[in-house]
N, C-alpha and C. Protein backbone atom coordinates (compact mmCIF):
# COMPACT_ATOMS: atom_id res chain seq x y z
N UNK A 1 16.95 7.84 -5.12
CA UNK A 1 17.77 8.49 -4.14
C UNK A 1 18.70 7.47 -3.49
N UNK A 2 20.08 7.38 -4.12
CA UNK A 2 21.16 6.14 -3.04
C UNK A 2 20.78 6.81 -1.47
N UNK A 3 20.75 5.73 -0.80
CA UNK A 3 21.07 5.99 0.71
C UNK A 3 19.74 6.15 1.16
N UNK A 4 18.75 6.60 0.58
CA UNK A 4 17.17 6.63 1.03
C UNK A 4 16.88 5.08 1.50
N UNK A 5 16.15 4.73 2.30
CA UNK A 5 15.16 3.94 2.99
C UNK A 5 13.98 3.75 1.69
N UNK A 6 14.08 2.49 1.74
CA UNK A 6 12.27 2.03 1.02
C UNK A 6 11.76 1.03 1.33
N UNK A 7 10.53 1.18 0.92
CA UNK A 7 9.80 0.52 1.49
C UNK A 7 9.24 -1.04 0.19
N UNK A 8 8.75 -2.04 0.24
CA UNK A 8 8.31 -2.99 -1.10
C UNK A 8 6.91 -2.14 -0.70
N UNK A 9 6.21 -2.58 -1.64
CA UNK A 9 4.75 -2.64 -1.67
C UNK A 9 4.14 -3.50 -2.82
N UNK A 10 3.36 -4.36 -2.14
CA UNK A 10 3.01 -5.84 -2.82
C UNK A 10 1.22 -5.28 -3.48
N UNK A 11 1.07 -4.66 -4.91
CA UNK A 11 0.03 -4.35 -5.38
C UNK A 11 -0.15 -4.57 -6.80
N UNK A 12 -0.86 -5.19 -7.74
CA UNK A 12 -1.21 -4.73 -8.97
C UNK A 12 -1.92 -3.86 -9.93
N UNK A 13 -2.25 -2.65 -8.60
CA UNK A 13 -3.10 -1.75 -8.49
C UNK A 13 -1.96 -0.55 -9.14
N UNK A 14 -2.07 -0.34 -10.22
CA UNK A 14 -1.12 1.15 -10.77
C UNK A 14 -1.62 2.46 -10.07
N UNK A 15 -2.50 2.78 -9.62
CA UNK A 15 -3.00 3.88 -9.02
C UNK A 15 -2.86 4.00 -7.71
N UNK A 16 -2.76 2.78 -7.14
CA UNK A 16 -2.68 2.58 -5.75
C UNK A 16 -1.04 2.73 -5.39
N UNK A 17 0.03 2.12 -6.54
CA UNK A 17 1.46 2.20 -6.74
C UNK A 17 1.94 3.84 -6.52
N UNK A 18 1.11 4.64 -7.57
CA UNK A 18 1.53 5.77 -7.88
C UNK A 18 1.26 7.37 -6.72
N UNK A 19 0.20 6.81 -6.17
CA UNK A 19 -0.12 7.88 -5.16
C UNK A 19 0.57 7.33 -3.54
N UNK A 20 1.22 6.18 -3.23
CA UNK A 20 1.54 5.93 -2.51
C UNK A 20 2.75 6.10 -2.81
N UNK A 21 3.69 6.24 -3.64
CA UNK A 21 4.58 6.85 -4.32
C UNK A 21 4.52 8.38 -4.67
N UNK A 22 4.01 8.68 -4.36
CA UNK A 22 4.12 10.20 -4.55
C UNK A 22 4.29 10.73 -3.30
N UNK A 23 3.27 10.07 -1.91
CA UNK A 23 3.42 10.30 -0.82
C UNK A 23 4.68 10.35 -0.09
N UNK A 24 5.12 9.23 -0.01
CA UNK A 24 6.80 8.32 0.49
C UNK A 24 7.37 9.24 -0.11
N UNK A 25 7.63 9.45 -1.11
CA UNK A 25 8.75 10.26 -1.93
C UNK A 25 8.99 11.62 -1.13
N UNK A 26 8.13 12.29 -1.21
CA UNK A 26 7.85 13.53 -0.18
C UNK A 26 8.62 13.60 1.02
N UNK A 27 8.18 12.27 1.83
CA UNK A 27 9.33 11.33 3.32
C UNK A 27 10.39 11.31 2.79
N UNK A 28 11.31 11.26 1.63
CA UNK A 28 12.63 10.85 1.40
C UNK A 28 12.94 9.20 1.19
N UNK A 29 11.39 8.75 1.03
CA UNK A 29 11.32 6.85 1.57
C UNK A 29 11.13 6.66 -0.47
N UNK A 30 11.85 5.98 -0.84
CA UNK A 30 11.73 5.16 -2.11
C UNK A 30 11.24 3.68 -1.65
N UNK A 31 9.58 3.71 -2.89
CA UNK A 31 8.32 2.93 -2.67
C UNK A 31 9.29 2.12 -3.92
N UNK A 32 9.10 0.61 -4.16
CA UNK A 32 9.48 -0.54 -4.65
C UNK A 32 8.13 -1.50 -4.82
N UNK A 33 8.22 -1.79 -6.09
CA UNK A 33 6.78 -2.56 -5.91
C UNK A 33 6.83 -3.84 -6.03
N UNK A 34 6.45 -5.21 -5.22
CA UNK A 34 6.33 -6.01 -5.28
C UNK A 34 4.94 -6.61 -6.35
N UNK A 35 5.50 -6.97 -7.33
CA UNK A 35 3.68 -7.81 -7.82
C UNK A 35 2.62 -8.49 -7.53
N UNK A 36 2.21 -8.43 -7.69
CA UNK A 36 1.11 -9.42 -6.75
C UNK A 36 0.14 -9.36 -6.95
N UNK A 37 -0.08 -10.96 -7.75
CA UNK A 37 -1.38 -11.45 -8.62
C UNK A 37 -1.75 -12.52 -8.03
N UNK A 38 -1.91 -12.40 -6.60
CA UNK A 38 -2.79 -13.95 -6.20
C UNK A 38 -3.98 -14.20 -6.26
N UNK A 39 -4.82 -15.03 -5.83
CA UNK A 39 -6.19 -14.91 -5.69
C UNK A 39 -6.45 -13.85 -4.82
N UNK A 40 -7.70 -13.16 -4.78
CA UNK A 40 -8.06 -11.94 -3.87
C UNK A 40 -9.52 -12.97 -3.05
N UNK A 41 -9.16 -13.08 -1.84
CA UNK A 41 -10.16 -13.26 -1.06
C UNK A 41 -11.33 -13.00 -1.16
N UNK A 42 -12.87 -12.92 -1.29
CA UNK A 42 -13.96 -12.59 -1.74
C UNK A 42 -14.60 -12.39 -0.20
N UNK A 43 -14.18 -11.10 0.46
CA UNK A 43 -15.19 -11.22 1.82
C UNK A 43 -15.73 -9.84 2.04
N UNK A 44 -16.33 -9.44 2.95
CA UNK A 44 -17.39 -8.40 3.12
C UNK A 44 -16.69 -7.05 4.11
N UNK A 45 -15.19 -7.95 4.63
CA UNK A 45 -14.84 -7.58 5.68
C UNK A 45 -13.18 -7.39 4.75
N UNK A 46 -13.33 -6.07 4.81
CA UNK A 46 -11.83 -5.73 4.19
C UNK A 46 -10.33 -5.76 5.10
N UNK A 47 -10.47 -6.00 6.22
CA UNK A 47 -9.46 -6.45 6.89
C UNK A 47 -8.86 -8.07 6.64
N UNK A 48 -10.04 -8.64 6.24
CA UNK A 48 -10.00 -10.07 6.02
C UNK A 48 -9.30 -10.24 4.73
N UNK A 49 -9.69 -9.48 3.89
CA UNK A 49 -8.59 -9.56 2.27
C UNK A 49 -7.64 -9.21 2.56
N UNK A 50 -7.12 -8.38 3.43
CA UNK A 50 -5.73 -8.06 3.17
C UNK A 50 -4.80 -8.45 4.09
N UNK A 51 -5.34 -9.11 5.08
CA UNK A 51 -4.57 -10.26 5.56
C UNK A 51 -4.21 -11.16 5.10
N UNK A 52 -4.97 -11.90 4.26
CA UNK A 52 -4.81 -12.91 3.21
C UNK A 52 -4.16 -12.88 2.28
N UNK A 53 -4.00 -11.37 1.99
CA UNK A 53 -3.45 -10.81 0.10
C UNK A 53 -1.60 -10.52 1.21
N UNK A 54 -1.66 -10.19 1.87
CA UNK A 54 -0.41 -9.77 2.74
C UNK A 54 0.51 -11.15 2.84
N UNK A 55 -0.63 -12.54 3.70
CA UNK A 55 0.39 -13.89 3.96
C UNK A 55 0.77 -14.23 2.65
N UNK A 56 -0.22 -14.34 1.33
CA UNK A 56 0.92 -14.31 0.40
C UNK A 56 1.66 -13.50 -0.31
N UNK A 57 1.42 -12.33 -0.25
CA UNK A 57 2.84 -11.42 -0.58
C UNK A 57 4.00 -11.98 0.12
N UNK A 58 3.84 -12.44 1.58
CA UNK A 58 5.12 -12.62 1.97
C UNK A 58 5.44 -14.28 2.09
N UNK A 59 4.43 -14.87 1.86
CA UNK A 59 4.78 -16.67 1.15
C UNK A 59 5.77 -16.61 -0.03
N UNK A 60 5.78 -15.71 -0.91
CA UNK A 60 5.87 -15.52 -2.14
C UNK A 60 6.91 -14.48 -2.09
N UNK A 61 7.39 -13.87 -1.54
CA UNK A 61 8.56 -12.78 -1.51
C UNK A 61 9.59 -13.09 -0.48
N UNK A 62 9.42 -13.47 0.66
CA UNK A 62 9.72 -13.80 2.04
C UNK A 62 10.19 -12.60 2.60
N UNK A 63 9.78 -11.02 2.41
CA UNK A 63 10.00 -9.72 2.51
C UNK A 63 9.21 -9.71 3.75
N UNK A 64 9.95 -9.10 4.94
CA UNK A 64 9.08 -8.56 5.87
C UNK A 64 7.57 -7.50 5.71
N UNK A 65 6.64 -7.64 5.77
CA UNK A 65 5.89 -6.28 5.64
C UNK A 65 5.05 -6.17 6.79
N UNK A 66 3.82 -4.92 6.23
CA UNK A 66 2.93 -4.76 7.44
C UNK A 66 1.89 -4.21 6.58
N UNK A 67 0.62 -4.35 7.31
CA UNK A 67 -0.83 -4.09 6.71
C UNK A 67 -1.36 -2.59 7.05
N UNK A 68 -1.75 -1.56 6.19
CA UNK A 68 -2.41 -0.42 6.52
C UNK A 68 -3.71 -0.61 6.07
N UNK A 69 -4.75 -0.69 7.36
CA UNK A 69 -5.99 -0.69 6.90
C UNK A 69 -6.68 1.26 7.11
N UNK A 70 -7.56 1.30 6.18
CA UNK A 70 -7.99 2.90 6.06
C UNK A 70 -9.59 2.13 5.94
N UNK A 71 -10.36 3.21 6.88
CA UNK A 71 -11.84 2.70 7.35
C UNK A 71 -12.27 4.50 6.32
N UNK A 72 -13.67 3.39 5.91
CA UNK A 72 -14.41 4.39 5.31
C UNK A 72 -14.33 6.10 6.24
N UNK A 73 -14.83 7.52 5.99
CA UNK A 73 -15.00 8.11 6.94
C UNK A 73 -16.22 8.93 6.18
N UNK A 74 -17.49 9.30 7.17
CA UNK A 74 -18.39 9.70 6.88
C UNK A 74 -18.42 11.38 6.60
N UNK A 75 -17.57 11.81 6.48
CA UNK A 75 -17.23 13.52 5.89
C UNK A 75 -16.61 13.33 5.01
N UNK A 76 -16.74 14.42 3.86
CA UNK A 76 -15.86 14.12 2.03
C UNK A 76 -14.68 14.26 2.92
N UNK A 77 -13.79 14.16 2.28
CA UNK A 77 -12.30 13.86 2.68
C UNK A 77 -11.72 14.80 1.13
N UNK A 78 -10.80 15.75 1.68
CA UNK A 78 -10.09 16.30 0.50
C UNK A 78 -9.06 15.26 -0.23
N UNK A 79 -8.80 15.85 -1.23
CA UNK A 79 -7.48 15.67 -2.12
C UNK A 79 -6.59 14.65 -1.44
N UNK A 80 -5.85 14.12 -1.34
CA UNK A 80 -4.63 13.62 -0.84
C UNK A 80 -3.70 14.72 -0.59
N UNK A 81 -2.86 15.40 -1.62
CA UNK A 81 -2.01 16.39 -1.95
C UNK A 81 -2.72 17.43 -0.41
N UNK A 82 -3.68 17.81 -0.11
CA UNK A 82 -4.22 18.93 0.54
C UNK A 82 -3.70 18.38 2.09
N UNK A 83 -4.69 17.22 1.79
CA UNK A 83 -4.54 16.64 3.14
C UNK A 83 -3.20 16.58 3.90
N UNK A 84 -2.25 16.11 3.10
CA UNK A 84 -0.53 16.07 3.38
C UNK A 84 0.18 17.23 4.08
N UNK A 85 -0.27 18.07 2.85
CA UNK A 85 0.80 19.21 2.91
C UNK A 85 0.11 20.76 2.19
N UNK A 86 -1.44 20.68 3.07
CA UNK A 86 -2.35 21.27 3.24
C UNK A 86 -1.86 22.64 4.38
């Protein structure tokens, strides 16, 4: 879409690319993917990886970004698609 807003997103995760891309798209926001094959932090505490996986996305891109953390939730959780535009 010329003239749309997008966003990078620094993942080597194809599934993680594609449904976050499906979402944005919906917004009118074109998702751009940054690569990103660094080491992955090994910790217990998932805020802690992706702080880490984030300073070098942007060591390595020098692209502004920002971190979305999503906490487990103890009820099934529908579809994505439902959840949205449910």
């Amino acid at each position: 879409m010329p003239g749309s807003p997008s966003i990078w997103f620094a993942t080597s995760n194809d599934h993680k690319f594609e449904e976050a891309r499906f979402v944005l798209q919906k917004l009118g926001i074109v998702l751009r993917r940054l690569p990103s094959k660094g080491l992955e932090l090994q910790s217990g505490d998932p805020s802690d990886v992706a702080v880490h996986a984030a300073a070098g996305a942007y060591l390595t891109s020098l692209k502004p970004l920002f971190v979305i953390l999503f906490r487990a939730s103890p009820e099934p959780v529908p579809p994505l698609p439902s959840r949205l535009w449910g």
